[in-house]
Protein backbone atom coordinates (compact mmCIF):
# COMPACT_ATOMS: atom_id res chain seq x y z
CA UNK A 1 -26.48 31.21 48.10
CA UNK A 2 -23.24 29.94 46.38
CA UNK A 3 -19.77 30.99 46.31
CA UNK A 4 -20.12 31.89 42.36
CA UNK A 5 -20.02 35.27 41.23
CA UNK A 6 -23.55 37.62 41.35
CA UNK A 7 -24.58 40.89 39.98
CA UNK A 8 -26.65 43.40 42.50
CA UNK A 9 -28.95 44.98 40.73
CA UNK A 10 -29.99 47.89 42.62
CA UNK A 11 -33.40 49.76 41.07
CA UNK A 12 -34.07 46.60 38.71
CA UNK A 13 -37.75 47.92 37.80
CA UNK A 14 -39.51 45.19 35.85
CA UNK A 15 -35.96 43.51 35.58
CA UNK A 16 -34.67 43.79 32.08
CA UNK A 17 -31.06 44.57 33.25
CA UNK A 18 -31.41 41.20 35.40
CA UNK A 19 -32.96 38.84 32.58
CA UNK A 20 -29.32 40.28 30.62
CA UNK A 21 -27.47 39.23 33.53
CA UNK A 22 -29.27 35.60 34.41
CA UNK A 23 -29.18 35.10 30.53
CA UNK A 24 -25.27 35.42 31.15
CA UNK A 25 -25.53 32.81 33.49
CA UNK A 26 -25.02 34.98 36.82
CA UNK A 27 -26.54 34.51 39.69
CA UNK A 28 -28.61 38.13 40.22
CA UNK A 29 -30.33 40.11 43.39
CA UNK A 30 -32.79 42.48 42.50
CA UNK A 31 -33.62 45.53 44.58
CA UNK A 32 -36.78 47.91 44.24
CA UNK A 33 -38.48 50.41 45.82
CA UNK A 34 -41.77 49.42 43.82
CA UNK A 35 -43.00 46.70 45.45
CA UNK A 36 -45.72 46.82 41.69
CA UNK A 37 -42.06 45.90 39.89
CA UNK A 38 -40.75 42.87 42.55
CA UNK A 39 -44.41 41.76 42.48
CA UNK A 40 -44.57 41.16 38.38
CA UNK A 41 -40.79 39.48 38.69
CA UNK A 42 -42.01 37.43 40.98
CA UNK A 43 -44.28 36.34 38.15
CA UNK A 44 -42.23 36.66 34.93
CA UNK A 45 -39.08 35.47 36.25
CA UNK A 46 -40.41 32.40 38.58
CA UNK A 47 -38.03 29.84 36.81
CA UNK A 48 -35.02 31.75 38.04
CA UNK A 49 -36.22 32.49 41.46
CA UNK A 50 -37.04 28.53 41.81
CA UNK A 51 -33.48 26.79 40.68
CA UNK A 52 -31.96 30.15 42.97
CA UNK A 53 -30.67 32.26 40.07
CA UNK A 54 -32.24 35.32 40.92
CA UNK A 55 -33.22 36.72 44.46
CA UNK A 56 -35.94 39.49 45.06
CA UNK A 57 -35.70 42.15 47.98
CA UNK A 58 -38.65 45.05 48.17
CA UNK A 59 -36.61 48.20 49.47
CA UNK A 60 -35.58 51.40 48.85
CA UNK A 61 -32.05 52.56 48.95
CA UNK A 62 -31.00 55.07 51.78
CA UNK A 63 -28.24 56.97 52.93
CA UNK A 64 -28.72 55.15 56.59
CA UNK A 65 -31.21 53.58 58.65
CA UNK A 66 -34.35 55.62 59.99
CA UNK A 67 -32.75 59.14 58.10
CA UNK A 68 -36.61 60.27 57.84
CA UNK A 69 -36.88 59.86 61.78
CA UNK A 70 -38.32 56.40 61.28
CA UNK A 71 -36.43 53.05 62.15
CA UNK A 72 -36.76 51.76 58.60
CA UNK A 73 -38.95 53.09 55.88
CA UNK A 74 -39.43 55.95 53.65
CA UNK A 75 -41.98 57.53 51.41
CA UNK A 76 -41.86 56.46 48.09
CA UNK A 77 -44.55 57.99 45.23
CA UNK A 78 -46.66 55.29 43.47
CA UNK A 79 -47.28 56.50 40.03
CA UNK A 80 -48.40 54.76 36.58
CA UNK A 81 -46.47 52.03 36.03
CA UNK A 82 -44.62 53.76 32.83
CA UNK A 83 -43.62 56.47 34.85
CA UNK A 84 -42.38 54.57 38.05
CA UNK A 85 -38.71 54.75 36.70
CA UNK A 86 -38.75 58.74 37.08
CA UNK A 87 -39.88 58.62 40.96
CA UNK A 88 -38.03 55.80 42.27
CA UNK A 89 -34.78 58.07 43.72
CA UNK A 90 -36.47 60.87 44.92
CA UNK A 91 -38.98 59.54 46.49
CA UNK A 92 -37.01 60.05 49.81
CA UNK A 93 -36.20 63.68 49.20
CA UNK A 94 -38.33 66.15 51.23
CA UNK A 95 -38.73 68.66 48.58
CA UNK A 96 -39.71 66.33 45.88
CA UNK A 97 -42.93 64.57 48.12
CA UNK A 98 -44.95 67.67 47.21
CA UNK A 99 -44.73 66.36 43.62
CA UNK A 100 -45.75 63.42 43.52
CA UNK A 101 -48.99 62.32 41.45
CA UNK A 102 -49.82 59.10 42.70
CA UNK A 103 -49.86 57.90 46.42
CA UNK A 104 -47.28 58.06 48.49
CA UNK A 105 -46.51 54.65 50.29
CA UNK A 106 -43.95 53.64 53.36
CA UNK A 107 -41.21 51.65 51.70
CA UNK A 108 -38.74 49.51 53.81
CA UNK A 109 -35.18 50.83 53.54
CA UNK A 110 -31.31 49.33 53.20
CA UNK A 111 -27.95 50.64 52.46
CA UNK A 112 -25.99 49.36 49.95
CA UNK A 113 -23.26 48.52 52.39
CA UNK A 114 -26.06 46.40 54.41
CA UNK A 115 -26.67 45.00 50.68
CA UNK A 116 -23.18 43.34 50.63
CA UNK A 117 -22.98 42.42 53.97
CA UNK A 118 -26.45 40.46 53.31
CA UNK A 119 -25.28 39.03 50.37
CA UNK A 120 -21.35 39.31 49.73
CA UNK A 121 -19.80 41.65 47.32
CA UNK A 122 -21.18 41.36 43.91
CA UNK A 123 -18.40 41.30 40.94
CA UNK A 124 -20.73 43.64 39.51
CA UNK A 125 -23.21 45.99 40.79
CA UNK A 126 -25.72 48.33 38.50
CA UNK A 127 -26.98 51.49 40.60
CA UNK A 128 -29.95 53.25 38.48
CA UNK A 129 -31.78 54.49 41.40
CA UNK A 130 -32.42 58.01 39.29
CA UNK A 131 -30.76 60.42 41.79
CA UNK A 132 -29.81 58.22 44.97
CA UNK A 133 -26.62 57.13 43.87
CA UNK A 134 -24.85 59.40 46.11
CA UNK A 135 -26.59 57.86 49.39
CA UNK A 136 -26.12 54.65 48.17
CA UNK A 137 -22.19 54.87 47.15
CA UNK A 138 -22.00 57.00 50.07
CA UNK A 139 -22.57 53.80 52.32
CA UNK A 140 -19.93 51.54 51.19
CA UNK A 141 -17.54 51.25 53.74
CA UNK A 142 -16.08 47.84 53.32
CA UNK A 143 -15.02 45.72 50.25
CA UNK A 144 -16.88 47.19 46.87
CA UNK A 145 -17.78 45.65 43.74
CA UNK A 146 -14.85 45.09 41.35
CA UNK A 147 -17.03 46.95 38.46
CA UNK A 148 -19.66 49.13 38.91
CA UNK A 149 -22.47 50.67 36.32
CA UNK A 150 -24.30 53.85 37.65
CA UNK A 151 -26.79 56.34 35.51
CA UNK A 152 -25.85 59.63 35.81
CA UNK A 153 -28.15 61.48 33.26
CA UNK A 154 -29.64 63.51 35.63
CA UNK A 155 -26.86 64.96 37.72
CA UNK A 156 -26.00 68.10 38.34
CA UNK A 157 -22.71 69.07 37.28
CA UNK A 158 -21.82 69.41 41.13
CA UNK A 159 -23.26 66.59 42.23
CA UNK A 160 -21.49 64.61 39.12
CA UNK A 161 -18.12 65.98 40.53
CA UNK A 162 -19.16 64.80 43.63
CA UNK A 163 -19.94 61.26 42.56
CA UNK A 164 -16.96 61.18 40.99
CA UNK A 165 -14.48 62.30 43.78
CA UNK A 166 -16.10 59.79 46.14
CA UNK A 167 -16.17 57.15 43.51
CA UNK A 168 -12.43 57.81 43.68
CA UNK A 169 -12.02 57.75 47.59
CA UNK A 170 -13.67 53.82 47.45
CA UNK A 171 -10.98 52.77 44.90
CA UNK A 172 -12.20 53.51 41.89
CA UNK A 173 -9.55 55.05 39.18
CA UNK A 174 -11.06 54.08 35.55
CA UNK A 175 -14.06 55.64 34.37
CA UNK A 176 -16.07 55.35 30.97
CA UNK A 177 -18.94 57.90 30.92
């Protein structure tokens, strides 16, 4: 893995945000809960993963290590492909287990912070992990992404203020929402 610049691409579903980012010329890792998603970009984007453009990791974002009482995995709801998107953040979250309509599956598990120790500290780093951004922004203890992109849609107005004061606390100060 070079020195250049890469974008972490944290919830990268079938991996449209990552094709816009390789097509940029970045070098990209993709992280998802659905193993369905890292299984069909293993597929469509095999050119990239073959010159090293693009690296794949089958995971689910936590708040820490084993927070379920398990060393490293979590539940995470299998559902029809076109909804996958909507379960993909919850799927940790006790109360939201006793809705899920597909199969629940163990998941591995990593922290962002663990992300950037892995890999280095992206330039850029896209968080659309529905409504684990907190947990994952929550880890980052160290050096963090000069820019980062995060989907908020579905936050809470409290839990939006929240995001935003610790967004501040790791250095952030400009904001476009």
């Amino acid at each position: 893995w070079s020195s250049q610049p890469y974008v972490l691409d944290v919830g990268s579903s079938l991996g449209q945000d990552s094709l816009f980012y390789l097509a940029l010329g970045y070098r990209v890792v993709a992280v998802d809960a659905d193993l369905r998603s890292i299984q069909a970009m293993n597929i469509s984007f095999a050119h990239y993963l073959r010159i090293g453009a693009l690296q794949l990791l089958h995971a689910a974002i936590a708040d820490s290590h084993g927070h379920q009482g398990e060393s490293d995995r979590v539940d995470f709801c299998a559902i029809d492909p076109e909804l996958a998107n909507r379960s993909k953040a919850e799927s940790h979250m006790l109360p939201w287990r006793s809705h899920c309509a597909g199969e629940l599956l163990r998941v591995p598990t990593t922290t962002c912070q663990d992300l950037l120790r892995s890999f280095g500290t992206p330039f850029f780093m896209k968080v659309d992990i529905e409504l684990a951004e907190l947990p994952c922004l929550k880890s980052l203890t160290a050096e963090i992404p000069e820019f980062l992109s995060l989907e908020v849609g579905a936050l809470h107005e409290t839990r939006l203020n929240e995001l935003l004061h610790l967004l501040q606390t790791r250095g952030y100060s400009r904001f476009k929402l």
